[in-house]
Protein backbone atom coordinates (compact mmCIF):
# COMPACT_ATOMS: atom_id res chain seq x y z
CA UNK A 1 14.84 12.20 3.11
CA UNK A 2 12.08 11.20 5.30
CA UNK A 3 10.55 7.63 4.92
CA UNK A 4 6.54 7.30 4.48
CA UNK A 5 4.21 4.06 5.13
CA UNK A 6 2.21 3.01 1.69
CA UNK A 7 -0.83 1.49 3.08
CA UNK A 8 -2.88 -0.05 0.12
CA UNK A 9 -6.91 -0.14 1.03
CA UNK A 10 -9.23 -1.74 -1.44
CA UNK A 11 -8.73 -2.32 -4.69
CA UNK A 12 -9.45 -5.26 -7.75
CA UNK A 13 -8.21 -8.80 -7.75
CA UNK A 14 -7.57 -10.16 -10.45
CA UNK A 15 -9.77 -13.01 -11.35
CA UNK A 16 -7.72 -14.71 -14.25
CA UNK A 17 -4.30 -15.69 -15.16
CA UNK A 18 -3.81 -12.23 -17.80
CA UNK A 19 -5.56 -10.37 -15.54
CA UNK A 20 -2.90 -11.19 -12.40
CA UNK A 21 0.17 -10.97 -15.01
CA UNK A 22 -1.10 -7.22 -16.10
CA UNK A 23 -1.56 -6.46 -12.45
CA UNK A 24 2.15 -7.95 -11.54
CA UNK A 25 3.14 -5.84 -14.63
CA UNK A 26 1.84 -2.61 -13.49
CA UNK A 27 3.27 -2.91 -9.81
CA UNK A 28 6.82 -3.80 -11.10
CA UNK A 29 6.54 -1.04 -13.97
CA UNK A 30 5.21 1.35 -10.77
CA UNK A 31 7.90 0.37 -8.76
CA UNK A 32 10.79 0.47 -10.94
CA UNK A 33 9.30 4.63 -11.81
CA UNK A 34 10.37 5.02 -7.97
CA UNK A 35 14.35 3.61 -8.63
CA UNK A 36 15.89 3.87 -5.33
CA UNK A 37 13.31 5.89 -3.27
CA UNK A 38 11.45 1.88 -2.57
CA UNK A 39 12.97 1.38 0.70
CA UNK A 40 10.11 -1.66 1.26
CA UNK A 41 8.37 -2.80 -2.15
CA UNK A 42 5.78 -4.72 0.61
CA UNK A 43 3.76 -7.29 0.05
CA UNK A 44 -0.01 -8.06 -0.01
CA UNK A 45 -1.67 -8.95 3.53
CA UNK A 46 -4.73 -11.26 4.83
CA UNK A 47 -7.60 -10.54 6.54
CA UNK A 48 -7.48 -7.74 8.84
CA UNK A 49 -8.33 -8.09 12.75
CA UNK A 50 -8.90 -5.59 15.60
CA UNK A 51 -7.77 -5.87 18.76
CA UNK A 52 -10.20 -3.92 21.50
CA UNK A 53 -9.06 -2.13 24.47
CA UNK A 54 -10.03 -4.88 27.15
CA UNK A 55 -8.08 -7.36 24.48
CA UNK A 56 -10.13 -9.01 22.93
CA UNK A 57 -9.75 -10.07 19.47
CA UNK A 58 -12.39 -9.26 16.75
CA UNK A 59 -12.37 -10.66 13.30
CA UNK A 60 -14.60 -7.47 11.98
CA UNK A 61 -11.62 -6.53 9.31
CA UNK A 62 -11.67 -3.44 11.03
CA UNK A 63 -12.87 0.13 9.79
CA UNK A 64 -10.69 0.22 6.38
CA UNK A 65 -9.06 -3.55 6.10
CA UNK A 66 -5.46 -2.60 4.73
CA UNK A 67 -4.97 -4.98 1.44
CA UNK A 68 -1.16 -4.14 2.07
CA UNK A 69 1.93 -2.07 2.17
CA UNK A 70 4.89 -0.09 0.96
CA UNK A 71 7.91 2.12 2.78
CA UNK A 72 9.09 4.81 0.48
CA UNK A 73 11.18 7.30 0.15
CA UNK A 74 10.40 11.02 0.09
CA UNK A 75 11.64 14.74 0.73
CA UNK A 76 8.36 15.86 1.87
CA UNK A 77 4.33 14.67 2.31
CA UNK A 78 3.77 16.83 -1.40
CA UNK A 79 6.59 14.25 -2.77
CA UNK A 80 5.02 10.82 -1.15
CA UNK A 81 2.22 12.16 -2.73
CA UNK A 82 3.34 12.39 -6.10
CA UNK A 83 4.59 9.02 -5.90
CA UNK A 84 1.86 7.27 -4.93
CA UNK A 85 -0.48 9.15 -7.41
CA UNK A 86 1.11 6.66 -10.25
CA UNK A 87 0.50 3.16 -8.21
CA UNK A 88 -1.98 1.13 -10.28
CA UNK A 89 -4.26 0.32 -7.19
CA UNK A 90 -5.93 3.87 -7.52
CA UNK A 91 -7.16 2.87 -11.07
CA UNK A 92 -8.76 -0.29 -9.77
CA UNK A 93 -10.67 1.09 -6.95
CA UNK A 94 -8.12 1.66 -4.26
CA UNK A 95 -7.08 3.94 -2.47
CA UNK A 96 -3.66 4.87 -0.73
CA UNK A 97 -3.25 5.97 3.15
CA UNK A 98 0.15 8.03 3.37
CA UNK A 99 1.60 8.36 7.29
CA UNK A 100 5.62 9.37 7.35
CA UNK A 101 7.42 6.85 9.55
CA UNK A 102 9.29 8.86 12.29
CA UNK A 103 12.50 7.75 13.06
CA UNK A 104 13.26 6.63 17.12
C-alpha cells in the first residue's frame, strides 16, 4: 500500500459552539470510515508563508494557503481518491490536493 499526503485547501469555519461540535463530528465520523488506512489523522495549520528563491520570506499565504493535512493509506491514486471524496471539507467549500508520499 502506498501512502498519499491529504492537503486540506479552503473550506468553512465554524463560527459557533454547534457549529464546531458538528464539524468535529463529521471529521471523527470521516475518519473512523477510513479504520486503519489513517496513517496521520493531521491537524489544522496557520497562516501560510512563502519562501522566495533569493530567501526571503513573504507573508502572501501563498498561491492556495493549505488549511491542513492528512497521510493516508491507499492501493492506488483511484483509491486515495475515493477516500477523500467522503471528507466533510468538500461540502463546505474545500477542496482536497492528493500527492502520494514516495518512500526514500
Amino acid at each position: 500500500m502506498a501512502k498519499y499526503l491529504f492537503v486540506y485547501h479552503g473550506g468553512k469555519v465554524p463560527t459557533n459552539p454547534a457549529e464546531a461540535k458538528a464539524t468535529h463530528d463529521a471529521w471523527g465520523a470521516w475518519f473512523g470510515s477510513l479504520g486503519a488506512a489513517v496513517i496521520d489523522g493531521g491537524n489544522p495549520v496557520g497562516k501560510s508563508y512563502t519562501v522566495r528563491g533569493d530567501g526571503s520570506l513573504v507573508s502572501d499565504g501563498g498561491a492556495n494557503p493549505a488549511t491542513g493535512y492528512s497521510l493516508i493509506e491507499a492501493s492506488n491514486v483511484e483509491d486515495a481518491h475515493k477516500k477523500a471524496a467522503g471528507c466533510p471539507l468538500l461540502k463546505h467549500g474545500g477542496t482536497i490536493e492528493l500527492a502520494q508520499a514516495m518512500d526514500m
